[in-house]
N, C-alpha and C. Protein backbone atom coordinates (compact mmCIF):
# COMPACT_ATOMS: atom_id res chain seq x y z
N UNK A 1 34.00 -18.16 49.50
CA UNK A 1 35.24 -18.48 48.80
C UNK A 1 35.01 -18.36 47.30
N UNK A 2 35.78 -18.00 46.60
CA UNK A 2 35.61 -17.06 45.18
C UNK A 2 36.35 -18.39 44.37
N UNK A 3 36.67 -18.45 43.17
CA UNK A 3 37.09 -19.06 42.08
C UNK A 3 38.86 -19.25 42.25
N UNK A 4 38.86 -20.44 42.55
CA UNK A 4 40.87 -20.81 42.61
C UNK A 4 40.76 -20.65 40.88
N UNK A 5 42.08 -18.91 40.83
CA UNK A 5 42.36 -18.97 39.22
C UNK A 5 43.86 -18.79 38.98
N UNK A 6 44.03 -18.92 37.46
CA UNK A 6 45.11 -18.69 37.37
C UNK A 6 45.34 -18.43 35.63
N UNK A 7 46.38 -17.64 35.31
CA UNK A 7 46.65 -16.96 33.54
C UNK A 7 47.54 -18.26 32.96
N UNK A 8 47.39 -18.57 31.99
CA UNK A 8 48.54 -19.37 31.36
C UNK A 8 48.42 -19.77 30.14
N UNK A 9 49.34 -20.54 29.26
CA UNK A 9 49.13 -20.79 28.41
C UNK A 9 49.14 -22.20 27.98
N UNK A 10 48.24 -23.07 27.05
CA UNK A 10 48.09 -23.83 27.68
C UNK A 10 48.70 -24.60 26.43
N UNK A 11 49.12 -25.98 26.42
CA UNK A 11 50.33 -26.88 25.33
C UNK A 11 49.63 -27.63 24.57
N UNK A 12 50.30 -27.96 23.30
CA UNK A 12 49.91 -28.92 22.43
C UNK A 12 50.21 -30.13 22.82
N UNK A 13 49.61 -31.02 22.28
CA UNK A 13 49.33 -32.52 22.38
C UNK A 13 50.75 -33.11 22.47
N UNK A 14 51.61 -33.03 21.46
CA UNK A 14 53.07 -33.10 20.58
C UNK A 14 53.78 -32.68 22.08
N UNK A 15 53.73 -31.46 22.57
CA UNK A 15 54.45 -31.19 24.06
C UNK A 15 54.06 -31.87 25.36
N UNK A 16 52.67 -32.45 25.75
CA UNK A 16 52.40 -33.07 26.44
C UNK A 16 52.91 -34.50 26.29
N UNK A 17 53.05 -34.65 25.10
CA UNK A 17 53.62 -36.39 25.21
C UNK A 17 55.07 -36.55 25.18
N UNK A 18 56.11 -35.16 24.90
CA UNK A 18 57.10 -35.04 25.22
C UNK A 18 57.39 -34.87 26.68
N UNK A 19 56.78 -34.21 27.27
CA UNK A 19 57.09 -34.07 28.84
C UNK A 19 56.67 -35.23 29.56
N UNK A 20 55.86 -36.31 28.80
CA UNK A 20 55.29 -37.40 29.15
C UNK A 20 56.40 -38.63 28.96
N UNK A 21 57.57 -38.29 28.54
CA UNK A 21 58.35 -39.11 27.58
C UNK A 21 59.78 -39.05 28.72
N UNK A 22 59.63 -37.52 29.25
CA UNK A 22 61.02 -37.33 29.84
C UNK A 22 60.27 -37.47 31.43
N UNK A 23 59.27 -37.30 31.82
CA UNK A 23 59.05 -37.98 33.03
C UNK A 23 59.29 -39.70 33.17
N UNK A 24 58.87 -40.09 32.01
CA UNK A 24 58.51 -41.99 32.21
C UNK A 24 60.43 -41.87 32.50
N UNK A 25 61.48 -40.86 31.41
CA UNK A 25 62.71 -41.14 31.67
C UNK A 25 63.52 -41.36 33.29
N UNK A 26 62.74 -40.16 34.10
CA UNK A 26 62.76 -39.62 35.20
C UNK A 26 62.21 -41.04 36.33
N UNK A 27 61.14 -40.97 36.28
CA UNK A 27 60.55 -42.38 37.07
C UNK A 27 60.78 -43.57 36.91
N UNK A 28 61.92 -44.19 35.95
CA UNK A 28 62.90 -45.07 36.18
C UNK A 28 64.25 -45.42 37.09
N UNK A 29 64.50 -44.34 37.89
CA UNK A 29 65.07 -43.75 38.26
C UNK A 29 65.37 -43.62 40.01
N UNK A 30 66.66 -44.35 40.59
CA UNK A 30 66.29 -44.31 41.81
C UNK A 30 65.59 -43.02 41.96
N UNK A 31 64.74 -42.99 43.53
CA UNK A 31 64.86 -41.30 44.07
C UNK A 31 63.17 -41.08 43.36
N UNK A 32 62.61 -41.68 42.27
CA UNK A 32 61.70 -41.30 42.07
C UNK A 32 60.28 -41.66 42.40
N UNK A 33 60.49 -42.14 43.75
CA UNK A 33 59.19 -42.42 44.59
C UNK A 33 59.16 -41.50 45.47
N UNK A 34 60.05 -40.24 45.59
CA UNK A 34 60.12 -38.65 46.17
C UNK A 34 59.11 -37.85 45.34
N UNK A 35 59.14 -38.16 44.40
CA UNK A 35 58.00 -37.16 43.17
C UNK A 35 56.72 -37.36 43.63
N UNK A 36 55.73 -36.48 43.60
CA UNK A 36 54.65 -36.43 42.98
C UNK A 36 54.97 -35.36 41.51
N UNK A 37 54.39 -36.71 40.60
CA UNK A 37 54.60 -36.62 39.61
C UNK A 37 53.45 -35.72 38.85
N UNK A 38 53.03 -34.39 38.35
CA UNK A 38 52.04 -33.89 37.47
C UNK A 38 51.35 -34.69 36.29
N UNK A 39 50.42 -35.01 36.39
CA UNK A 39 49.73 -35.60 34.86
C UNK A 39 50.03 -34.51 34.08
N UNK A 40 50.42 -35.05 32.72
CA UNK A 40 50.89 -34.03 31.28
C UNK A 40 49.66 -33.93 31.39
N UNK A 41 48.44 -34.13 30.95
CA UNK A 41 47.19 -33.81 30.73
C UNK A 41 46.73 -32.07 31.43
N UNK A 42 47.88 -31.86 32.63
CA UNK A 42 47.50 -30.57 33.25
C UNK A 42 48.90 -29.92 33.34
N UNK A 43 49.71 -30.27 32.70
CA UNK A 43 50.87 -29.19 32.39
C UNK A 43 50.50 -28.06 31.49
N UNK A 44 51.20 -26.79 32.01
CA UNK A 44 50.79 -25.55 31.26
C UNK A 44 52.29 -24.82 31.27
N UNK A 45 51.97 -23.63 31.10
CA UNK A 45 53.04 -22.48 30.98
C UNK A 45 51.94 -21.44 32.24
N UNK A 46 52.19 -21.54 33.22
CA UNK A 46 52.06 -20.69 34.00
C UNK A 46 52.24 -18.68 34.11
N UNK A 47 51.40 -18.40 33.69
CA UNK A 47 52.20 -16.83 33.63
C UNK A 47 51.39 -16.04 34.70
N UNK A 48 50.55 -15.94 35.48
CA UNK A 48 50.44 -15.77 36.67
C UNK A 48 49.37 -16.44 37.68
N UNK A 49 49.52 -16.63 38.70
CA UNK A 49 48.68 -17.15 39.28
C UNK A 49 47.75 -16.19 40.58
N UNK A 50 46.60 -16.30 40.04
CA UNK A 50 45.55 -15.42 40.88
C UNK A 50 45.35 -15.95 42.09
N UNK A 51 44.83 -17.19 41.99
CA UNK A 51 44.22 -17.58 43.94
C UNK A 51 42.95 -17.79 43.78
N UNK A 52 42.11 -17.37 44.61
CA UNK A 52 40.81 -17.46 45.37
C UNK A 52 40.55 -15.94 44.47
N UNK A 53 39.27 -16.13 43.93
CA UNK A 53 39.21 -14.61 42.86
C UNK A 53 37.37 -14.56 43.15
N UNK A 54 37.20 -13.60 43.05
CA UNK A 54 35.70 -13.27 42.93
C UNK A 54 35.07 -13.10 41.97
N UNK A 55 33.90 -14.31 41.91
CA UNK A 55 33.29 -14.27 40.83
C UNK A 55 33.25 -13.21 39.83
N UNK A 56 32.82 -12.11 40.13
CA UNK A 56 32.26 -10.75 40.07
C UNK A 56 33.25 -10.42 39.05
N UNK A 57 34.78 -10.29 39.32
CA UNK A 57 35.43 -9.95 38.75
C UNK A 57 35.73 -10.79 37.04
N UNK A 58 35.35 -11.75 36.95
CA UNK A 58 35.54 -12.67 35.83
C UNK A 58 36.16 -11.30 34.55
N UNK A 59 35.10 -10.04 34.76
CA UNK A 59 34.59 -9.84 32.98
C UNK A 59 35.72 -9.04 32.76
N UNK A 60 36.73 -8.49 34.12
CA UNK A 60 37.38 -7.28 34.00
C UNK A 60 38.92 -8.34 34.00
N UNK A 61 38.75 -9.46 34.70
CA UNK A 61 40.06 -10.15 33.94
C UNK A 61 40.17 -10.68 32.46
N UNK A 62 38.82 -10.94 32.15
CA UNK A 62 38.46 -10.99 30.65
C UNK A 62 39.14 -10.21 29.60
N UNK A 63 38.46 -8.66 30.41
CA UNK A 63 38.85 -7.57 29.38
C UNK A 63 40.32 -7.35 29.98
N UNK A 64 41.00 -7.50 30.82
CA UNK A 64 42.64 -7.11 30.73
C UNK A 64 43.29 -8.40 30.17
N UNK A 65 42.91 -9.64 30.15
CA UNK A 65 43.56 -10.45 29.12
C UNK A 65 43.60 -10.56 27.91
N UNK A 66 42.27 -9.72 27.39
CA UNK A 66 42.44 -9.30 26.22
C UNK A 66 43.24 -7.59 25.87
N UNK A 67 43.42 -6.92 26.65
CA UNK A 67 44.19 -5.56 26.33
C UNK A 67 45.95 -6.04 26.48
N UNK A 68 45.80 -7.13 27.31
CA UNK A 68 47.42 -8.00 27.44
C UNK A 68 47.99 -8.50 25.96
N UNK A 69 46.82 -9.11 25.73
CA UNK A 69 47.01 -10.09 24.27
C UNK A 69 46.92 -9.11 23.04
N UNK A 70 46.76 -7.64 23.42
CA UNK A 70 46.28 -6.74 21.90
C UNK A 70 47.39 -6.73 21.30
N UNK A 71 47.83 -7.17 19.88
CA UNK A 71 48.81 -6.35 19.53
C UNK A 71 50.03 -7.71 19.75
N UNK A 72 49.85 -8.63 20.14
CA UNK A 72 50.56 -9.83 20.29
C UNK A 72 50.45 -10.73 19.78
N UNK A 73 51.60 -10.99 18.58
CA UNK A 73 51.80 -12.31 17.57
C UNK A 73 51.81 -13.63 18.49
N UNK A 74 50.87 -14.46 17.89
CA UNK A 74 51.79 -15.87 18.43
C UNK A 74 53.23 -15.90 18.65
N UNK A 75 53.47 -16.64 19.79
CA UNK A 75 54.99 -16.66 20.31
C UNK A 75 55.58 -18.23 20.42
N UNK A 76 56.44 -18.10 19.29
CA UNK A 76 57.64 -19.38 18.88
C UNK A 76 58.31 -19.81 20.15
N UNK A 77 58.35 -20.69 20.85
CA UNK A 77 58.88 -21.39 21.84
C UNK A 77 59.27 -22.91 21.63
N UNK A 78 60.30 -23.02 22.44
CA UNK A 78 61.05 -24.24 22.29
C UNK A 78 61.08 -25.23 23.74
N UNK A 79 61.30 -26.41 23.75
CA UNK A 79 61.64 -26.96 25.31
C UNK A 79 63.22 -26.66 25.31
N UNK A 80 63.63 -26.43 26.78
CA UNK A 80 64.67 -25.94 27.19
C UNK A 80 65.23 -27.10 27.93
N UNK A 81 66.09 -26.93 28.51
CA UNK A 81 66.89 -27.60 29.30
C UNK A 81 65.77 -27.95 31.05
N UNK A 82 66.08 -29.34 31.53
CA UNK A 82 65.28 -29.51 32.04
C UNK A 82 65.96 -29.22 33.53
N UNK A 83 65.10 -28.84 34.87
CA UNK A 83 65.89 -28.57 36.10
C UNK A 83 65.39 -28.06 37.14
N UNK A 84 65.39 -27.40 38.65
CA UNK A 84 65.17 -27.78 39.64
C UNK A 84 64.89 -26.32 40.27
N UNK A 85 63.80 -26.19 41.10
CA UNK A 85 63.92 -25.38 42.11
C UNK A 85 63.79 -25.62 43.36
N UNK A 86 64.41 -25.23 44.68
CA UNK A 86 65.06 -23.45 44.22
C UNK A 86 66.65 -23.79 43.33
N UNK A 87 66.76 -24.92 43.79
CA UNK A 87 68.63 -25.48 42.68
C UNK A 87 68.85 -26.84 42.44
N UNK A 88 69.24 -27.25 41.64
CA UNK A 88 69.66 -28.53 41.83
C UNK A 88 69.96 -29.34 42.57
N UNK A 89 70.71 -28.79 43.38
CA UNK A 89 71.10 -29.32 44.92
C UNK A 89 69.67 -29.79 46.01
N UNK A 90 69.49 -28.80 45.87
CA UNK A 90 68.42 -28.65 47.29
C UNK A 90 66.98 -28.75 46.36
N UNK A 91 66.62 -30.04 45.20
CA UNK A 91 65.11 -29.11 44.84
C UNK A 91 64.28 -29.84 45.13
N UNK A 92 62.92 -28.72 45.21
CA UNK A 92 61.87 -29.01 45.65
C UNK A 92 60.96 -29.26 44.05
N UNK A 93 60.87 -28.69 43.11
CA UNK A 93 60.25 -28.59 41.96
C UNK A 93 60.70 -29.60 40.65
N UNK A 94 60.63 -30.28 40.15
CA UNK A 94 61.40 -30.29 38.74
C UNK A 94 60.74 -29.65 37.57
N UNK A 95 61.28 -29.31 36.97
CA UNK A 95 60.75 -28.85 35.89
C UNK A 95 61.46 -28.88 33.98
N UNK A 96 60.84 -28.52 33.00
CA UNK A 96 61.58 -28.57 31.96
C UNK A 96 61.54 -26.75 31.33
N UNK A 97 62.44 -26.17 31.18
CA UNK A 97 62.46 -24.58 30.52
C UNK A 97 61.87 -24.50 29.16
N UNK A 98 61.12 -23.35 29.20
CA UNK A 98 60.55 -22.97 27.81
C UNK A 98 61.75 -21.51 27.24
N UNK A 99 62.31 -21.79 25.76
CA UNK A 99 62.76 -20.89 25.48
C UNK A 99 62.06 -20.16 24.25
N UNK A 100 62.24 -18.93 24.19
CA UNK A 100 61.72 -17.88 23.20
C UNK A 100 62.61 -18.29 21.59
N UNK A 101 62.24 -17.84 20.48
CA UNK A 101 62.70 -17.93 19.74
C UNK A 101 64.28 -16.91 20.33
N UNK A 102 65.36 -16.67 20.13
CA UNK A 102 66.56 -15.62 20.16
C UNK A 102 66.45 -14.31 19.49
N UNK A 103 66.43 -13.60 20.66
CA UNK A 103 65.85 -12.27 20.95
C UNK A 103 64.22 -11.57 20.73
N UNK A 104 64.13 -12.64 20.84
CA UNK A 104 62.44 -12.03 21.10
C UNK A 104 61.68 -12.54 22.69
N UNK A 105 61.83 -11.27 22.37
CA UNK A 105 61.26 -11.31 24.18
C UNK A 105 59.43 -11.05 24.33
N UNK A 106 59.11 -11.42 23.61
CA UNK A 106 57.24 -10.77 23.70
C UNK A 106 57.20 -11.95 24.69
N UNK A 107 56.72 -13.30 24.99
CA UNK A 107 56.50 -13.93 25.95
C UNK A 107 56.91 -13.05 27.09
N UNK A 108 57.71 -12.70 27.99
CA UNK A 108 58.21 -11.98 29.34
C UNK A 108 57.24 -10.44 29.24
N UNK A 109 56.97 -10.27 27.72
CA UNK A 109 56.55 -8.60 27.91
C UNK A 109 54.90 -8.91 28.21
N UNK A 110 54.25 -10.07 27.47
CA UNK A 110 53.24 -10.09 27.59
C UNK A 110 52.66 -11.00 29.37
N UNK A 111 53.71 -11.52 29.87
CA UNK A 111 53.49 -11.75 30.67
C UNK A 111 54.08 -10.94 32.09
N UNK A 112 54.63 -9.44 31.30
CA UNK A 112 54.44 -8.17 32.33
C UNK A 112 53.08 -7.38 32.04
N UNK A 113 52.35 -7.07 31.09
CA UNK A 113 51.73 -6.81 31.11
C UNK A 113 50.17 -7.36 32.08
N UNK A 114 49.95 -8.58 31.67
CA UNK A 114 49.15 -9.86 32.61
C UNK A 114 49.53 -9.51 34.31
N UNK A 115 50.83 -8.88 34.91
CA UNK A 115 51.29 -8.96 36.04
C UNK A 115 50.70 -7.88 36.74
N UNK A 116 50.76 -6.52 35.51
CA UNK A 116 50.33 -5.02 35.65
C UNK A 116 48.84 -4.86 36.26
N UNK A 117 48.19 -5.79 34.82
CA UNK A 117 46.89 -5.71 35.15
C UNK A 117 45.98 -6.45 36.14
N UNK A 118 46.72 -7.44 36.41
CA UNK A 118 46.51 -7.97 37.53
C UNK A 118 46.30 -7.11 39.09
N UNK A 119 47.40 -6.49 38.75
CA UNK A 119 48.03 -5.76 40.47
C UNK A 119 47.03 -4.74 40.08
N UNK A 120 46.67 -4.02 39.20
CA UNK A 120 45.37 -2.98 38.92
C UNK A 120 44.46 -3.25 39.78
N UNK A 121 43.96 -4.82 39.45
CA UNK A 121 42.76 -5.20 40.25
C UNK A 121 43.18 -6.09 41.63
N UNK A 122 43.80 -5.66 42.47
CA UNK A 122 44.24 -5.90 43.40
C UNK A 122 45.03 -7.27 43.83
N UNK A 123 45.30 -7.84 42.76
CA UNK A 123 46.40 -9.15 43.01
C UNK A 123 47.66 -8.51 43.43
N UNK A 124 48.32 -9.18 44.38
CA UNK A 124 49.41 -9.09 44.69
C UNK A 124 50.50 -9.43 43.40
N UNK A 125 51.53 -8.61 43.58
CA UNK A 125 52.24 -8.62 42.37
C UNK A 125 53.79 -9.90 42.59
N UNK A 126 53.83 -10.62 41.71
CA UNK A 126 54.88 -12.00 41.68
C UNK A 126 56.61 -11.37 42.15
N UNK A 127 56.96 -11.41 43.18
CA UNK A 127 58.16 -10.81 43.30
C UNK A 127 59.53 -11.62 42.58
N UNK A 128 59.06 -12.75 42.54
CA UNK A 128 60.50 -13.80 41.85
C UNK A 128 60.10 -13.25 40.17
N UNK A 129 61.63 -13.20 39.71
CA UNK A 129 61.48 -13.17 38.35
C UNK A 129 60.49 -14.04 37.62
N UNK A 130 60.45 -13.88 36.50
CA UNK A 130 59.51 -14.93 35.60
C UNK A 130 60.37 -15.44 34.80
N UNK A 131 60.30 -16.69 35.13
CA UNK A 131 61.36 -17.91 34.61
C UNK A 131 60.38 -18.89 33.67
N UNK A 132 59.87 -19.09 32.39
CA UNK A 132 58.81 -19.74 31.99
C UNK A 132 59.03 -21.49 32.03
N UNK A 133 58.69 -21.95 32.75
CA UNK A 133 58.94 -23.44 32.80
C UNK A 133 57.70 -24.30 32.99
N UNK A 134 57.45 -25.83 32.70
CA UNK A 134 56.70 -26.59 32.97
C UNK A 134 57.09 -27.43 33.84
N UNK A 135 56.26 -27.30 34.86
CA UNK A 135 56.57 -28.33 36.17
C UNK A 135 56.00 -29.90 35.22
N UNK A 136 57.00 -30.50 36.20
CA UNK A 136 56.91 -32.09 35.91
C UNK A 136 56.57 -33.00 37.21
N UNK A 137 57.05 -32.27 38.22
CA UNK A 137 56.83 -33.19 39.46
C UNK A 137 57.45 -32.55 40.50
N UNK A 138 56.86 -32.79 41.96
CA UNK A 138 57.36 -31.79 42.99
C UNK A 138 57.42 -33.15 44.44
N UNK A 139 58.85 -32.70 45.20
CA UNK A 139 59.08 -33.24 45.97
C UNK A 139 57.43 -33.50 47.10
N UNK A 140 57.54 -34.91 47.33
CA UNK A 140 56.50 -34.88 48.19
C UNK A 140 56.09 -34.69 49.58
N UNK A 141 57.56 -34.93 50.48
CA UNK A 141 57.62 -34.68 51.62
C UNK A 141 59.07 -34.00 52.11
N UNK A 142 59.01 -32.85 52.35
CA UNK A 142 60.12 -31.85 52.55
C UNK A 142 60.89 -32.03 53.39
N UNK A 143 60.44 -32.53 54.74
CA UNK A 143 61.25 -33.06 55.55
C UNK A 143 61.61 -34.25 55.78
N UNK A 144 61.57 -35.66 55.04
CA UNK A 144 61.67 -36.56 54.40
C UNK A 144 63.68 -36.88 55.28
N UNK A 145 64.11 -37.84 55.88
CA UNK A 145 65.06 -37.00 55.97
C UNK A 145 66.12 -37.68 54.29
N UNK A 146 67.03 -36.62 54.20
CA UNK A 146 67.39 -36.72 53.10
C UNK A 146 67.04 -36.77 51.81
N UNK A 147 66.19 -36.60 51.99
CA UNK A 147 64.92 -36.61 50.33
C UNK A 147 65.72 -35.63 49.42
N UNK A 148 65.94 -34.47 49.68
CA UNK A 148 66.71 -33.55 49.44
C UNK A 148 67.58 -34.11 48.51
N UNK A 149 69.03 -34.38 49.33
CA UNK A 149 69.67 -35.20 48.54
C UNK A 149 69.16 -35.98 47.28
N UNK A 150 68.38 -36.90 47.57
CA UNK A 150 68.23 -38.40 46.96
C UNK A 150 67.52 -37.70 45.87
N UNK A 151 66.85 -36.80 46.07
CA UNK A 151 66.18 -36.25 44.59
C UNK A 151 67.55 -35.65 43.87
N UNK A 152 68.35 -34.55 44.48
CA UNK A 152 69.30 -34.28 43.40
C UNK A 152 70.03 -35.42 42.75
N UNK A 153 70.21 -36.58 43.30
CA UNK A 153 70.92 -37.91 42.49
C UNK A 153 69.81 -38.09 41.63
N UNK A 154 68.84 -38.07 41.44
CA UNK A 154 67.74 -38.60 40.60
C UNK A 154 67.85 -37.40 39.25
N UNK A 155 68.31 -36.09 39.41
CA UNK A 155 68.77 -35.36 38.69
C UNK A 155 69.99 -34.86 37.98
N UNK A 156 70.96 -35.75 38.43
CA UNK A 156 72.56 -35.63 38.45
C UNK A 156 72.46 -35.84 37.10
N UNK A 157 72.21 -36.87 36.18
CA UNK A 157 71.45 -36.74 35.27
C UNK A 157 70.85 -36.42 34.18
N UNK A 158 70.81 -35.46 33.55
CA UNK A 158 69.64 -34.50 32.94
C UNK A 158 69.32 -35.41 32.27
N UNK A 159 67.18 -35.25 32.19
CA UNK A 159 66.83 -36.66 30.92
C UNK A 159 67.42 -35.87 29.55
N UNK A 160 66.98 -36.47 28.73
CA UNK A 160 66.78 -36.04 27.49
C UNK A 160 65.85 -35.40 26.96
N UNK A 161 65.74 -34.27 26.40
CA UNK A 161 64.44 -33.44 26.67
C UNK A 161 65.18 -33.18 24.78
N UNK A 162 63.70 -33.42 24.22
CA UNK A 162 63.74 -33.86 22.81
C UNK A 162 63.49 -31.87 21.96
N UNK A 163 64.36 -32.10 21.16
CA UNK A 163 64.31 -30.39 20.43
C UNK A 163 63.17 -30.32 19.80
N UNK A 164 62.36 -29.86 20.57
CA UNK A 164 60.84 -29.57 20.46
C UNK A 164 60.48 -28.30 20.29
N UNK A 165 59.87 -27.89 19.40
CA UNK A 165 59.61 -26.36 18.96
C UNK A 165 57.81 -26.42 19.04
N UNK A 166 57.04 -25.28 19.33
CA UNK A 166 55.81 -25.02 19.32
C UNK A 166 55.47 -23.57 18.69
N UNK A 167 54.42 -23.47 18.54
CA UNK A 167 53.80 -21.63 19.12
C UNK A 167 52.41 -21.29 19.82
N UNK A 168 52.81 -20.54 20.70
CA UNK A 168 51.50 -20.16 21.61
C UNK A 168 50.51 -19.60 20.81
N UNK A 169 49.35 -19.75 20.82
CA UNK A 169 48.41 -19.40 19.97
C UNK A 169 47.55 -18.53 20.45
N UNK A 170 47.69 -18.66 22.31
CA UNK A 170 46.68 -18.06 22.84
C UNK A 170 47.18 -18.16 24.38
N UNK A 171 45.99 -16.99 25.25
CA UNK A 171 46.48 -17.19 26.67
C UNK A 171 44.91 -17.55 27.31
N UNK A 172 45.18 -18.29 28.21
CA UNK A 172 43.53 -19.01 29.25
C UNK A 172 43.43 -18.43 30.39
N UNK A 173 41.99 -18.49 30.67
CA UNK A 173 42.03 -18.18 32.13
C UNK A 173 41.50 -19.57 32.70
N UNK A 174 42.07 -20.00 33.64
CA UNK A 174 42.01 -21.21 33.76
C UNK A 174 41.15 -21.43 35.85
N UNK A 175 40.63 -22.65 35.72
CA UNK A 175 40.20 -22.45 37.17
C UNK A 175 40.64 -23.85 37.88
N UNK A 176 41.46 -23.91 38.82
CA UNK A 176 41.82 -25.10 39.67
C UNK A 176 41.00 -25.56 40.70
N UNK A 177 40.62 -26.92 40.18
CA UNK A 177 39.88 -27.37 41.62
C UNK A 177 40.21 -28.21 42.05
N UNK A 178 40.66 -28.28 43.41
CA UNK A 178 41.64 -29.29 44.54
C UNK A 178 40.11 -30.76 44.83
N UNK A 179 41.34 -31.56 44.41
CA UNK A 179 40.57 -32.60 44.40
C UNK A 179 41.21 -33.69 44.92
N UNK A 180 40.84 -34.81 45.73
CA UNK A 180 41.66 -35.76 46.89
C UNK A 180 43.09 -36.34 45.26
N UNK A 181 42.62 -36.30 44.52
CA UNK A 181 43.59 -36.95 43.59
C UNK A 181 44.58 -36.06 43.00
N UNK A 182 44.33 -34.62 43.05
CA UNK A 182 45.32 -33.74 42.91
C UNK A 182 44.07 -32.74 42.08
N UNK A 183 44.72 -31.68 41.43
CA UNK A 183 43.85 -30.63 41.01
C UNK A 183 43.09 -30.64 39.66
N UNK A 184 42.49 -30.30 39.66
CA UNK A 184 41.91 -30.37 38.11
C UNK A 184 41.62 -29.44 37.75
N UNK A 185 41.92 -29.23 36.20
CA UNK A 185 41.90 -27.66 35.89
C UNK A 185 41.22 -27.17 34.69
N UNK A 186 40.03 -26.42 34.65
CA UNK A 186 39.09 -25.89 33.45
C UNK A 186 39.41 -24.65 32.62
N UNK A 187 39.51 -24.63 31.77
CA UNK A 187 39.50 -23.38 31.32
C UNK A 187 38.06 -22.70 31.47
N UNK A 188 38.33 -21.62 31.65
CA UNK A 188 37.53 -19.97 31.67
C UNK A 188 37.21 -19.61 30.69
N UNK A 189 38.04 -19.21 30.27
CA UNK A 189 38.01 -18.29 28.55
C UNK A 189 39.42 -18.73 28.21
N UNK A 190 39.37 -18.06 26.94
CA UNK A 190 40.87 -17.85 26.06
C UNK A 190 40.73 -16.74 25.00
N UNK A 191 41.66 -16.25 24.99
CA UNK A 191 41.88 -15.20 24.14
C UNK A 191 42.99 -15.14 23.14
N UNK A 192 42.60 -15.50 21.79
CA UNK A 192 44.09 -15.48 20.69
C UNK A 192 44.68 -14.67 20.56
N UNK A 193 46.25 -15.33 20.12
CA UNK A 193 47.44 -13.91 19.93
C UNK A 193 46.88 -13.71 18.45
N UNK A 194 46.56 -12.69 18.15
CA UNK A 194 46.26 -12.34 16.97
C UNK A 194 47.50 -11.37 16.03
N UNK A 195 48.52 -11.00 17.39
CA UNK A 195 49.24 -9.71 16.29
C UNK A 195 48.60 -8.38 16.48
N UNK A 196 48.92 -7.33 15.50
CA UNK A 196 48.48 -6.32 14.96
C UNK A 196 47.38 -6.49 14.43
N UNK A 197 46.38 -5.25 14.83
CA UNK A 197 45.13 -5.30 13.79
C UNK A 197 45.33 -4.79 12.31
């Protein structure tokens, strides 16, 4: 069994204690003993997720996270509106949206590129769009009966999700290890947006 990995980018302190701020909002809240709730300490920006990876390969995801990142400014992002997959109605996920500065799309390009080079080296390629969000907490038992429901009342809602601005500085390769308390997650490497040479 090879290395549980995954690409992402990973948040400032200032964003972790905001998503830390609109969960405590959230877990006041009937419905919110349905959550397993994410420690902010391991919230990220997800931009793809590898799996079970072989050692071996480390140096050549190395070098395509850096041919991903060539040529890529830090990217201005904001917290978005906070919300549910697969819908409000029916969700299994919560989460809060990351938005781009208006009309700049390098976040989505650089995280097609990351998708490309991935599928190069034989990852299966992400068929759902790329929606950039930070999970906050995920339903715990699916067949629960009515859980369903009782979580969308817990969302009827929206917290308050504070006008929070950042910039990505960089992208990680990150490694998950399943642990009885939930996952824990190391970084690999990282590679800065540097821009243009």
């Amino acid at each position: 069994m090879g290395l549980r990995l995954f690409v992402a980018i990973e948040l400032p302190e200032v964003v972790l204690d905001a998503l830390r701020g609109i969960q405590d909002q959230l877990k006041g809240r009937a419905g919110a003993e349905l959550v397993r709730w994410v420690d902010p300490e391991g919230i990220h920006l997800t931009l793809k997720f590898l799996g079970d990876t072989r050692e071996d390969l480390l140096p050549q995801l190395e070098a395509g996270i850096g041919e991903a990142c060539s040529g890529v400014r830090p990217i201005a992002l904001r917290l978005g509106r906070a919300g549910a997959f697969p819908s409000p109605r029916r969700p299994r996920v919560i989460w809060v949206g990351l938005e781009p500065a208006e009309g700049d799309d390098s976040l989505s390009r650089l995280q097609e590129r990351i998708e490309a080079f991935s599928e190069r080296l034989g990852f299966r390629r992400e068929e759902r769009p790329f929606t950039p969000h930070l999970t906050l907490g995920r339903l715990r038992e699916e067949r629960a009966a009515g859980a369903s429901s009782q979580l969308a009342r817990l969302l009827a809602e929206p917290p308050e999700v504070p006008p929070l601005s950042f910039t990505a500085q960089g992208v990680s390769l990150m490694r998950s290890s399943l642990r009885p308390a939930g996952a824990v997650y190391t970084r690999v490497l990282r590679v800065p947006l540097a821009g243009p040479d």
